[in-house]
PDB file of N, CA and C in Angstrom:
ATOM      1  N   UNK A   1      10.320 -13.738   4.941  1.00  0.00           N
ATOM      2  CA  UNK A   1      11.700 -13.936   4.552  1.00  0.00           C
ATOM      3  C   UNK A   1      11.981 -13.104   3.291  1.00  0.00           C
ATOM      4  N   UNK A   2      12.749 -12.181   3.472  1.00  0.00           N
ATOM      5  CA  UNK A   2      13.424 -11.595   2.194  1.00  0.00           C
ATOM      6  C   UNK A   2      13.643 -12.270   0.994  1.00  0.00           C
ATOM      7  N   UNK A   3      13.347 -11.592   0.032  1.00  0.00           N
ATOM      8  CA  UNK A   3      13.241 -12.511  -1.335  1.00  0.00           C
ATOM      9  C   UNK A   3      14.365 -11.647  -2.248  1.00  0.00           C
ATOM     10  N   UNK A   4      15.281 -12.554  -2.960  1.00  0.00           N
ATOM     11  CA  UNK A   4      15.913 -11.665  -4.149  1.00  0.00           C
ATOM     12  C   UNK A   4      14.691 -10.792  -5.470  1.00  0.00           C
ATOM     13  N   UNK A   5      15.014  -9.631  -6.026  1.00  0.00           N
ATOM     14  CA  UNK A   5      14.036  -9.646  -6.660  1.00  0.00           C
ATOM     15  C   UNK A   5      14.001 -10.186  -7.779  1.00  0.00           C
ATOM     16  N   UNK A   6      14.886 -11.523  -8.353  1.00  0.00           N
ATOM     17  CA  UNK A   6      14.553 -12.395  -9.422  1.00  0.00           C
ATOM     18  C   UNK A   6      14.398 -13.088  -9.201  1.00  0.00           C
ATOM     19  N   UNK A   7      13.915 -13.332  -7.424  1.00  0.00           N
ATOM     20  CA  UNK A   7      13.282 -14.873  -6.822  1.00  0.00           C
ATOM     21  C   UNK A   7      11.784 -14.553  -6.900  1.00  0.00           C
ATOM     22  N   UNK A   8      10.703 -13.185  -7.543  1.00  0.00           N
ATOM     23  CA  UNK A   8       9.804 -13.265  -7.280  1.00  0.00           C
ATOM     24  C   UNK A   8       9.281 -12.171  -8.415  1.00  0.00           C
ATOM     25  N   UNK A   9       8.232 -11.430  -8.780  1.00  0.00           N
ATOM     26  CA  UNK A   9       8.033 -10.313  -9.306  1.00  0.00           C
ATOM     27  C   UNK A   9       9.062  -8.973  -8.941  1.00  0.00           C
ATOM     28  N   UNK A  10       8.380  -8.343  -9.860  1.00  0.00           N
ATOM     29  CA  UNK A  10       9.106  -6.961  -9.096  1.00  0.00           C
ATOM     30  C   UNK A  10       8.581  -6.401  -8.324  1.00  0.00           C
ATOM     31  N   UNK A  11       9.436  -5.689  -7.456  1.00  0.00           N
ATOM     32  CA  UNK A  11       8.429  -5.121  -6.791  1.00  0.00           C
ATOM     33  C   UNK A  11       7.211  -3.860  -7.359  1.00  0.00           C
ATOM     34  N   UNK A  12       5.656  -3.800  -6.865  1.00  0.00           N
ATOM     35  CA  UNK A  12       4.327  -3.634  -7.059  1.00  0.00           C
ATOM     36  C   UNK A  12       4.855  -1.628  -7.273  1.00  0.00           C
ATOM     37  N   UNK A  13       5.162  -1.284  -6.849  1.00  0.00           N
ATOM     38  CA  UNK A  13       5.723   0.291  -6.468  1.00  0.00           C
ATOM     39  C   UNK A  13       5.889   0.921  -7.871  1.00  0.00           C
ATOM     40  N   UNK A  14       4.820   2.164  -8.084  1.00  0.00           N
ATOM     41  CA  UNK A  14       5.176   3.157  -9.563  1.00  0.00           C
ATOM     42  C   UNK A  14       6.364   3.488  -9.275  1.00  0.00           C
ATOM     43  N   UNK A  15       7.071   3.809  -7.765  1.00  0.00           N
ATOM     44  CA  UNK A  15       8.531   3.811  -8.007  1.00  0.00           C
ATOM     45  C   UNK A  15       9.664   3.632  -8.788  1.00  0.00           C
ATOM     46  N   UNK A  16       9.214   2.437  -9.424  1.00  0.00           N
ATOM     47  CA  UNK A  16      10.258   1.241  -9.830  1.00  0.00           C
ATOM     48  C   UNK A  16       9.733   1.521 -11.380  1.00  0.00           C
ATOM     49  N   UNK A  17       8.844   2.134 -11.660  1.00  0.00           N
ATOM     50  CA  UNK A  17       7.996   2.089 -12.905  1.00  0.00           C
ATOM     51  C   UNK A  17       9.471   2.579 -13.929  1.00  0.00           C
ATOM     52  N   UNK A  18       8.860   2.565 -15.167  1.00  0.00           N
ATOM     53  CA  UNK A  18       9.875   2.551 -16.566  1.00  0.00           C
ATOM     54  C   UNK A  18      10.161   4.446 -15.994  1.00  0.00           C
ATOM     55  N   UNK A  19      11.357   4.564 -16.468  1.00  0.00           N
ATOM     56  CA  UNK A  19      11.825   5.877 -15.953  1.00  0.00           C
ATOM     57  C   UNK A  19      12.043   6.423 -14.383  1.00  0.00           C
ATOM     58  N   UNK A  20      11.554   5.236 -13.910  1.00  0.00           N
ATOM     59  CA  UNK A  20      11.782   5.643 -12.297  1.00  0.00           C
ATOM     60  C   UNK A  20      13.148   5.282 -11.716  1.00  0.00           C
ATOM     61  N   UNK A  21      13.251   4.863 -10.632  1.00  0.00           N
ATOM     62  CA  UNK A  21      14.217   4.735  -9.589  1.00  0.00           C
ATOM     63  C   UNK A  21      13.940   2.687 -10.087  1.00  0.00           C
ATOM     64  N   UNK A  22      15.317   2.568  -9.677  1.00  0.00           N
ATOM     65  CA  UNK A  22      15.547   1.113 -10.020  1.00  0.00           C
ATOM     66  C   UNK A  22      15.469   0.834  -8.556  1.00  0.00           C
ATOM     67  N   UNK A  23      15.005  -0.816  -8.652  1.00  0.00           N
ATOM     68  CA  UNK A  23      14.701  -1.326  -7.268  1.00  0.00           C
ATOM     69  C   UNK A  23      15.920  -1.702  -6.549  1.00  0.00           C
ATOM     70  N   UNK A  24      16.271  -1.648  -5.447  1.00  0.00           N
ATOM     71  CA  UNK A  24      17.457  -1.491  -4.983  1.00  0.00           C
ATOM     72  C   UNK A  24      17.925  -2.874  -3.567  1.00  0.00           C
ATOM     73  N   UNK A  25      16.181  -2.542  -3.111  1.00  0.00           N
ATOM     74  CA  UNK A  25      15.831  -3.309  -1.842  1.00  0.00           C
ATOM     75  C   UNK A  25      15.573  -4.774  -2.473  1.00  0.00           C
ATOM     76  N   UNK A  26      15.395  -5.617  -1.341  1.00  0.00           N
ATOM     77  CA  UNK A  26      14.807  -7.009  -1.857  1.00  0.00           C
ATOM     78  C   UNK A  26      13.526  -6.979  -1.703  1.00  0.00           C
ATOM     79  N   UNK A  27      12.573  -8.100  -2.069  1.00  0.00           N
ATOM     80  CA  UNK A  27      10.996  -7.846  -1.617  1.00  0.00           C
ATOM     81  C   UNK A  27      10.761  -8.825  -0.360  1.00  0.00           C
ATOM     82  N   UNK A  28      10.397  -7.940   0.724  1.00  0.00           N
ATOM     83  CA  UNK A  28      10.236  -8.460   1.636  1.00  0.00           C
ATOM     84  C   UNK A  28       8.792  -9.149   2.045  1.00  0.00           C
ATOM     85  N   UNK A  29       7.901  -8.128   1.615  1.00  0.00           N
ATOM     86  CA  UNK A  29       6.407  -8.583   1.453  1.00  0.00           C
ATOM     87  C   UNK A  29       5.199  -9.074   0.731  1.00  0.00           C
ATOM     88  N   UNK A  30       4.614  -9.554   0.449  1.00  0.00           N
ATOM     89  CA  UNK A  30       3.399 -10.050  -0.222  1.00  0.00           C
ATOM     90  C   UNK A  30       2.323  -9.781   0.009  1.00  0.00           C
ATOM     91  N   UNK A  31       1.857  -8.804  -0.234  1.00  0.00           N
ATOM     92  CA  UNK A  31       0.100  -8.647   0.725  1.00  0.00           C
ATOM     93  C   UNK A  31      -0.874  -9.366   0.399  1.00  0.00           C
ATOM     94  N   UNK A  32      -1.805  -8.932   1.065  1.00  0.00           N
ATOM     95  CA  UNK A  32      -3.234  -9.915   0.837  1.00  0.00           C
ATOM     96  C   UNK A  32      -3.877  -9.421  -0.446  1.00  0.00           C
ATOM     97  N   UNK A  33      -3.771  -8.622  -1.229  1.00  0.00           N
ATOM     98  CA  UNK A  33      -3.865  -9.168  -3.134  1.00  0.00           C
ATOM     99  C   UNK A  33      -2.856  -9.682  -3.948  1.00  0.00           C
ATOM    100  N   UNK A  34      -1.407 -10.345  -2.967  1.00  0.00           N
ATOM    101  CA  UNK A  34      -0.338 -10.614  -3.793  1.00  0.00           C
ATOM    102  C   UNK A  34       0.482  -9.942  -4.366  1.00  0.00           C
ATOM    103  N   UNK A  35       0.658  -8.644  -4.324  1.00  0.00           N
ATOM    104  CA  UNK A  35       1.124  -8.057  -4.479  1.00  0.00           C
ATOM    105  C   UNK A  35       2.362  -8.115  -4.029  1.00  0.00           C
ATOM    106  N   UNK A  36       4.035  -7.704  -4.362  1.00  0.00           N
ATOM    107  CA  UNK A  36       5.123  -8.114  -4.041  1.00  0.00           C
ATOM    108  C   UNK A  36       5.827  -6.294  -3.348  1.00  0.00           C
ATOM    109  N   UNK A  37       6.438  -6.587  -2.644  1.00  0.00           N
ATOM    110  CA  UNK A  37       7.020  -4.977  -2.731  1.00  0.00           C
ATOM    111  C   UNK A  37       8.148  -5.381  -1.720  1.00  0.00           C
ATOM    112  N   UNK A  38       9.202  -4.366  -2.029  1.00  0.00           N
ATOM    113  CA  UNK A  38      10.418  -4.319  -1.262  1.00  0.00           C
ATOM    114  C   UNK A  38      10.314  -3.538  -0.128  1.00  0.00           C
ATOM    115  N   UNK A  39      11.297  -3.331   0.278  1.00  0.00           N
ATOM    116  CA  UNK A  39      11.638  -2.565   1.686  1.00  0.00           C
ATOM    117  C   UNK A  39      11.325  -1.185   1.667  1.00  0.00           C
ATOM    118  N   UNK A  40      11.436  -0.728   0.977  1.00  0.00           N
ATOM    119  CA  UNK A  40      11.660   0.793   0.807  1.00  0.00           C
ATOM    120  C   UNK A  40      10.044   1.178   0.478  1.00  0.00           C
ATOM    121  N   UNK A  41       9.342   0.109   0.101  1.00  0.00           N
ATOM    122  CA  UNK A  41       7.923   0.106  -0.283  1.00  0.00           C
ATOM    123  C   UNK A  41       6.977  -0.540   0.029  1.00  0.00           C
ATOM    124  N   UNK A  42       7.358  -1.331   1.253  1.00  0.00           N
ATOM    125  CA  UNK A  42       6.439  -1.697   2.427  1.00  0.00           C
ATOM    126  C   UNK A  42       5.419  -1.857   2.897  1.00  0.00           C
ATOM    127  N   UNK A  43       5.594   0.149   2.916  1.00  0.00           N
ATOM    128  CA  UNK A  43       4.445   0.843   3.704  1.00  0.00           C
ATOM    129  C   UNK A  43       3.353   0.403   2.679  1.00  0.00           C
ATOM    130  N   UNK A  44       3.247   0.207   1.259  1.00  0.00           N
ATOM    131  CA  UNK A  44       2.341   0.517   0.740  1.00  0.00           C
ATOM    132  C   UNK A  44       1.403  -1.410   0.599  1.00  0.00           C
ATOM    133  N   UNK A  45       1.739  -1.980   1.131  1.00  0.00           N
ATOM    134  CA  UNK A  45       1.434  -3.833   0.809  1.00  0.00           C
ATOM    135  C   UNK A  45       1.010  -3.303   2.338  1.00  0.00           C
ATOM    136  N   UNK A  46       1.584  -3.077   3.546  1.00  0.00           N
ATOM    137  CA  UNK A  46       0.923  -2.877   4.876  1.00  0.00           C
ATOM    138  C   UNK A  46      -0.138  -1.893   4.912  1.00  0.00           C
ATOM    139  N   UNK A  47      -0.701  -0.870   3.752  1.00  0.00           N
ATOM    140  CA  UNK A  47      -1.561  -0.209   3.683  1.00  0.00           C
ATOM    141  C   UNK A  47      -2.940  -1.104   2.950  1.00  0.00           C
ATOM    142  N   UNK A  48      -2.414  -2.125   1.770  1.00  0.00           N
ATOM    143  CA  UNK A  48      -3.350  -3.046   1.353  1.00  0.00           C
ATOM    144  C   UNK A  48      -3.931  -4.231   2.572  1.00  0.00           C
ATOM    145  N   UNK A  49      -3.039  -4.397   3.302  1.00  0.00           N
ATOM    146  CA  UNK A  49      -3.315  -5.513   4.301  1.00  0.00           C
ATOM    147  C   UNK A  49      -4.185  -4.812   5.665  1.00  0.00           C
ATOM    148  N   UNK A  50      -3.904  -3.937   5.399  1.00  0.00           N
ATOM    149  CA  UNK A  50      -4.915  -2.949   6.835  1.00  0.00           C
ATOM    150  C   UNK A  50      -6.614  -3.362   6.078  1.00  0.00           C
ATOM    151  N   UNK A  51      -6.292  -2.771   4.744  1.00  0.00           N
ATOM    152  CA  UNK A  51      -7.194  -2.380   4.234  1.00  0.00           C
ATOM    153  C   UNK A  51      -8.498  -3.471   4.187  1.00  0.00           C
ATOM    154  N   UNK A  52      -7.607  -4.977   3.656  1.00  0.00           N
ATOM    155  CA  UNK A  52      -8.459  -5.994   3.699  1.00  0.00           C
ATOM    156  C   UNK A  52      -8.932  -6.594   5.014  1.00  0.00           C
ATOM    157  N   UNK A  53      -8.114  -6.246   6.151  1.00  0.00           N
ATOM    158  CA  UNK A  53      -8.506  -6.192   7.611  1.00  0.00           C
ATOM    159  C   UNK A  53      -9.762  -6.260   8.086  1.00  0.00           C
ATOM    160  N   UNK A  54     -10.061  -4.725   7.276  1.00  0.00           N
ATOM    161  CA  UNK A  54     -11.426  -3.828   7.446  1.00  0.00           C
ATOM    162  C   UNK A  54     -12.454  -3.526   6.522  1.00  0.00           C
ATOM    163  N   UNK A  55     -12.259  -4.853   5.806  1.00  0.00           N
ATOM    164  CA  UNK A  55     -13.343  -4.379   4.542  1.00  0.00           C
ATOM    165  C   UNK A  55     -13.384  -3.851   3.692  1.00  0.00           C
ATOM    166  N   UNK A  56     -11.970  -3.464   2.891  1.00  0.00           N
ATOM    167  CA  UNK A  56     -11.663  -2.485   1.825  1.00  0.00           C
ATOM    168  C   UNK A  56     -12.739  -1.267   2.052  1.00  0.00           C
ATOM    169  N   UNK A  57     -12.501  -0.253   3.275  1.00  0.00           N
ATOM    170  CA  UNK A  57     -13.827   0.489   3.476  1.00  0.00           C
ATOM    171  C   UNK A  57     -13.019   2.034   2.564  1.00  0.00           C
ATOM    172  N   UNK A  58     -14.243   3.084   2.198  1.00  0.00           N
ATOM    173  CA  UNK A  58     -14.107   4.232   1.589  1.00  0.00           C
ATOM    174  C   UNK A  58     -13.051   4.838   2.452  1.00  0.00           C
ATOM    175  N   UNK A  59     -12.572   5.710   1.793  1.00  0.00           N
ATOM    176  CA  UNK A  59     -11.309   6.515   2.670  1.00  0.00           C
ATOM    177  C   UNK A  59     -11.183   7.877   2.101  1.00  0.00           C
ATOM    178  N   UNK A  60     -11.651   9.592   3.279  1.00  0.00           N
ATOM    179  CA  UNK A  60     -11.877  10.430   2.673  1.00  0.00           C
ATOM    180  C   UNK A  60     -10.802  11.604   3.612  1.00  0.00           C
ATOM    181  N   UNK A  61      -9.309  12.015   3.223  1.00  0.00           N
ATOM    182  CA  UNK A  61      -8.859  13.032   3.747  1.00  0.00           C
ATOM    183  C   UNK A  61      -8.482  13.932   2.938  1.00  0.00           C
ATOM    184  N   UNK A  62      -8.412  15.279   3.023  1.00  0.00           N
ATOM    185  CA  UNK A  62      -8.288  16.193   2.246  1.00  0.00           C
ATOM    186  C   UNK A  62      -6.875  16.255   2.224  1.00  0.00           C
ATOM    187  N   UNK A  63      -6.290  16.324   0.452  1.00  0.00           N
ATOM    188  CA  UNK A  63      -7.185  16.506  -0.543  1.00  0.00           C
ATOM    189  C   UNK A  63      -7.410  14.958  -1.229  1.00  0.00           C
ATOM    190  N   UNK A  64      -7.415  13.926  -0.674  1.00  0.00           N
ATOM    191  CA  UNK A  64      -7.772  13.039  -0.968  1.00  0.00           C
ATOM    192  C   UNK A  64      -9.237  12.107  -0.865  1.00  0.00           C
ATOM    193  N   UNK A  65      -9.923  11.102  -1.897  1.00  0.00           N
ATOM    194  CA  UNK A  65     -10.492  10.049  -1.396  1.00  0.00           C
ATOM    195  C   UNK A  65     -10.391   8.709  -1.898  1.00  0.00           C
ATOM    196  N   UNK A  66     -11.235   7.923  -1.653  1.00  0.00           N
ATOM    197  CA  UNK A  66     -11.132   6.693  -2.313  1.00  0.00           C
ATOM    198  C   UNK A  66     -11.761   5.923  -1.987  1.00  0.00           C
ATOM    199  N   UNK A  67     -12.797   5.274  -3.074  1.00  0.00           N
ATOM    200  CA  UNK A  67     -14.452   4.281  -3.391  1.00  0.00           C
ATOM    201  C   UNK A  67     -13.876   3.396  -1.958  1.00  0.00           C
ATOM    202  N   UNK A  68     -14.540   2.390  -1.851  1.00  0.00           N
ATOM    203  CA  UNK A  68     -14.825   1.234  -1.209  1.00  0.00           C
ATOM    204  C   UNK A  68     -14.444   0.235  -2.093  1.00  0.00           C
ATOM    205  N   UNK A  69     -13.339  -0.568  -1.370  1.00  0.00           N
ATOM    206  CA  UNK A  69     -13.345  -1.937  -2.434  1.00  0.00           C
ATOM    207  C   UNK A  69     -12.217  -2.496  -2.670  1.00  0.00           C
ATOM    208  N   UNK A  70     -11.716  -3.842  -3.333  1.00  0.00           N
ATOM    209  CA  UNK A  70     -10.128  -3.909  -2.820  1.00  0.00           C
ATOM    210  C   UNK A  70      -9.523  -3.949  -4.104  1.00  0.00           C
ATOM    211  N   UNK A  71     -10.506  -3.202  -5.416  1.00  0.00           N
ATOM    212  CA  UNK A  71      -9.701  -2.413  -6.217  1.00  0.00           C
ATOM    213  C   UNK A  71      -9.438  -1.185  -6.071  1.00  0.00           C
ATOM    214  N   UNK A  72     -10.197  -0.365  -5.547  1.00  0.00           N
ATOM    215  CA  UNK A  72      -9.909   0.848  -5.152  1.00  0.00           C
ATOM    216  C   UNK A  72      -8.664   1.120  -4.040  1.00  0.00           C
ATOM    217  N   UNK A  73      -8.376   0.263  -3.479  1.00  0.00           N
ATOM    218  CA  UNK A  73      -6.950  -0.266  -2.509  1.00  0.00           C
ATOM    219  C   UNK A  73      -6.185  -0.634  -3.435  1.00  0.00           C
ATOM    220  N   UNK A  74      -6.353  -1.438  -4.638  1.00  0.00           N
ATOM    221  CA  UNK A  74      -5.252  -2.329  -5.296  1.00  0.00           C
ATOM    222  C   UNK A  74      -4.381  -1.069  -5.969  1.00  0.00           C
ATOM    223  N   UNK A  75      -5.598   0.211  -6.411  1.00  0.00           N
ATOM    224  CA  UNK A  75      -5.206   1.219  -7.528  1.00  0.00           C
ATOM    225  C   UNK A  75      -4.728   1.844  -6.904  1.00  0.00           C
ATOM    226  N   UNK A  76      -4.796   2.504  -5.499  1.00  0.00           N
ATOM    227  CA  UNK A  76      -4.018   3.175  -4.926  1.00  0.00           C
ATOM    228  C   UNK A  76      -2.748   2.859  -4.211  1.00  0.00           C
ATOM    229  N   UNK A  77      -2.402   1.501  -4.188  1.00  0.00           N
ATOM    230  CA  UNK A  77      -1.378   1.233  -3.387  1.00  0.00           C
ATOM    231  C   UNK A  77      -0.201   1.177  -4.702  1.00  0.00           C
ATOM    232  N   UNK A  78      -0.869   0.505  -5.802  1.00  0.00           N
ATOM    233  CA  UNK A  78       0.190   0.177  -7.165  1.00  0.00           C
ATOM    234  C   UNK A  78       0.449   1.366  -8.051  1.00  0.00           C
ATOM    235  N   UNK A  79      -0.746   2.622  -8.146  1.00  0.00           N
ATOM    236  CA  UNK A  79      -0.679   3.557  -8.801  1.00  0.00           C
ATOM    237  C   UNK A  79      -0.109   5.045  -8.081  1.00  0.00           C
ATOM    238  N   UNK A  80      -1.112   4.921  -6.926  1.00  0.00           N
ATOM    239  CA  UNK A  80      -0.865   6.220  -6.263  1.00  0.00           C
ATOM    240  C   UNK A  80       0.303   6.751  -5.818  1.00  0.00           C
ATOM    241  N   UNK A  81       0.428   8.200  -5.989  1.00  0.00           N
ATOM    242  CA  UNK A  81       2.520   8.710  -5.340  1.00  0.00           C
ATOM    243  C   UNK A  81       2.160   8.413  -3.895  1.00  0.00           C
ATOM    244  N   UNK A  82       3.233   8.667  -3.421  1.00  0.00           N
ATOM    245  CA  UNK A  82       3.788   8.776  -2.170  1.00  0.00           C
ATOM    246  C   UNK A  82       2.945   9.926  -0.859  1.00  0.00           C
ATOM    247  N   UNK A  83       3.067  10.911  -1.619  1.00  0.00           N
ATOM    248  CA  UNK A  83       1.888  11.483  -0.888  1.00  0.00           C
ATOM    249  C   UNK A  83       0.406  11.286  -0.480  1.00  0.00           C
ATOM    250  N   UNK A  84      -0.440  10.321  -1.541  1.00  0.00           N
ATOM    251  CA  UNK A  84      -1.374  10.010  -1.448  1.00  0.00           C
ATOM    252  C   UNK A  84      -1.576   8.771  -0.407  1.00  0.00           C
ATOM    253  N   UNK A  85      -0.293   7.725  -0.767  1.00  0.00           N
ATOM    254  CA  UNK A  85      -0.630   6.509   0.443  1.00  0.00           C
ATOM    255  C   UNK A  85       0.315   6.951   1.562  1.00  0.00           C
ATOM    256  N   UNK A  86       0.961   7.528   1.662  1.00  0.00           N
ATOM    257  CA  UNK A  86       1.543   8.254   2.818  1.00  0.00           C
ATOM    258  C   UNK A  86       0.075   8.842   3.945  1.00  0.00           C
ATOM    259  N   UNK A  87      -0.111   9.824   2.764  1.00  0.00           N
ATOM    260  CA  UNK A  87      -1.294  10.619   3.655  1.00  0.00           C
ATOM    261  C   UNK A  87      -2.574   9.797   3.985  1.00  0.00           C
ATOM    262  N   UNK A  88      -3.144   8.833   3.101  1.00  0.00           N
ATOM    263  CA  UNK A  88      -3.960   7.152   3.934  1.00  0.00           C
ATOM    264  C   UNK A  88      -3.398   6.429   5.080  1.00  0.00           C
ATOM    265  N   UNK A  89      -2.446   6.337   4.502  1.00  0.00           N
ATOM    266  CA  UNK A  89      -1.133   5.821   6.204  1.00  0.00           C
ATOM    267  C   UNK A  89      -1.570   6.339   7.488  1.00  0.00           C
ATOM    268  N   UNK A  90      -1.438   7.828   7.370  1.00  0.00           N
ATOM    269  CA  UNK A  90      -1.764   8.381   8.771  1.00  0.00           C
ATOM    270  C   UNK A  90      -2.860   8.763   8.803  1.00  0.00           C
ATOM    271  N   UNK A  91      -4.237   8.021   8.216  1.00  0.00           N
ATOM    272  CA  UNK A  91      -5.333   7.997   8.509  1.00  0.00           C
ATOM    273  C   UNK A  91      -5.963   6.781   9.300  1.00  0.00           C
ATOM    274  N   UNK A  92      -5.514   6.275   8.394  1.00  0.00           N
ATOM    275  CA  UNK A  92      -5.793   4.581   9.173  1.00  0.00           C
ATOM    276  C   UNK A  92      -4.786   4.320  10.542  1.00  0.00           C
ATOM    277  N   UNK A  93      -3.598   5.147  10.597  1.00  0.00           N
ATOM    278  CA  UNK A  93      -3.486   5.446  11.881  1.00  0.00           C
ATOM    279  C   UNK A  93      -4.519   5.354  13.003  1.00  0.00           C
ATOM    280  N   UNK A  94      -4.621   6.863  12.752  1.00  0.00           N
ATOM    281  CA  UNK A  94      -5.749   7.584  13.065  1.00  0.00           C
ATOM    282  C   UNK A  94      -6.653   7.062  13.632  1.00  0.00           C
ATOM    283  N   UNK A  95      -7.461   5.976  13.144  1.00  0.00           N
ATOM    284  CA  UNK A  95      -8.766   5.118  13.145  1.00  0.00           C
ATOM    285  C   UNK A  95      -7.900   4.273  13.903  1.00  0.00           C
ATOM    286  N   UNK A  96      -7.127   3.721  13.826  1.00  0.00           N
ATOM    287  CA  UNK A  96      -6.823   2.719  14.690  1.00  0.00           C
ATOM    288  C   UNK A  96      -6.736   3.090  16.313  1.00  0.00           C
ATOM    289  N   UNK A  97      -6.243   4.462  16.239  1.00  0.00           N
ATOM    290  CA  UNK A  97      -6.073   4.865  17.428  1.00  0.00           C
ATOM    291  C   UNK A  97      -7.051   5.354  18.439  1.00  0.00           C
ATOM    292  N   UNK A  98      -8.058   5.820  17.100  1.00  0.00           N
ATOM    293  CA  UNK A  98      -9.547   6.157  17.935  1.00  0.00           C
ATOM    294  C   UNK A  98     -10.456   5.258  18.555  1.00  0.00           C
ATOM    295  N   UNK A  99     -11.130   5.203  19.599  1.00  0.00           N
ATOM    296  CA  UNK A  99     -12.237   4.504  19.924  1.00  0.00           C
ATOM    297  C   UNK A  99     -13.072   4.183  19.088  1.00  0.00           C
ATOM    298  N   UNK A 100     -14.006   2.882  19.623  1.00  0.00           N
ATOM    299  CA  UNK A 100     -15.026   3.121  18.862  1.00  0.00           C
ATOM    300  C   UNK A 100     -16.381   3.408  19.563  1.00  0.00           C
ATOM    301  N   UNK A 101     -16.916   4.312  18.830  1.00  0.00           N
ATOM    302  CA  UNK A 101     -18.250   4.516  19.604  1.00  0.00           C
ATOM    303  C   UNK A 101     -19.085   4.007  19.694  1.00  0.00           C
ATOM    304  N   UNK A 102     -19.859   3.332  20.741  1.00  0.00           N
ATOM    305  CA  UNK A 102     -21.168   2.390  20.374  1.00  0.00           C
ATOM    306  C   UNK A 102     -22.352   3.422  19.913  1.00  0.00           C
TER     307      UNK A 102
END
């Protein structure tokens, strides 16, 4: 259920950070570290919730990587731009879409 954003934190997004873009959306989500985020920033609480899915596992695409662990998820979903969890986005795609090999 959609939340006003003075019914909850702000939303989690460097977006929103001091000098950024003011939050506009409501927060629709909460992920599995609690984390709060609006609409427009979603993707990045559904990138933490994949993540804890599967074990907070290492994640390596060029030119990116990132440790194992669900701080290494926490830092990239709250810190990282757009390009970086964008480009994790369509990795974990990726993996989802692939088989697995015995």
């Amino acid at each position: 259920m959609p939340m006003h954003p003075d019914d909850r934190e702000m939303c989690c997004s460097p977006l929103h950070g001091s000098g950024g873009n003011p939050q506009t959306t409501l927060i629709v989500l909460i992920d599995a570290l609690g984390n709060t985020w609006c609409q427009d920033c979603q993707h990045r609480g559904e990138f933490v919730n994949w993540g804890k899915a599967h074990g907070w596992p290492e994640l390596e695409i060029h030119p990116y990587a990132m440790a194992e662990g669900a701080y290494y998820w926490q830092v990239t979903a709250t810190q990282g731009d757009e390009s970086r969890v964008w480009t994790f986005l369509g990795l974990v795609e990726m993996l989802d879409a692939t088989p697995e090999v015995a």
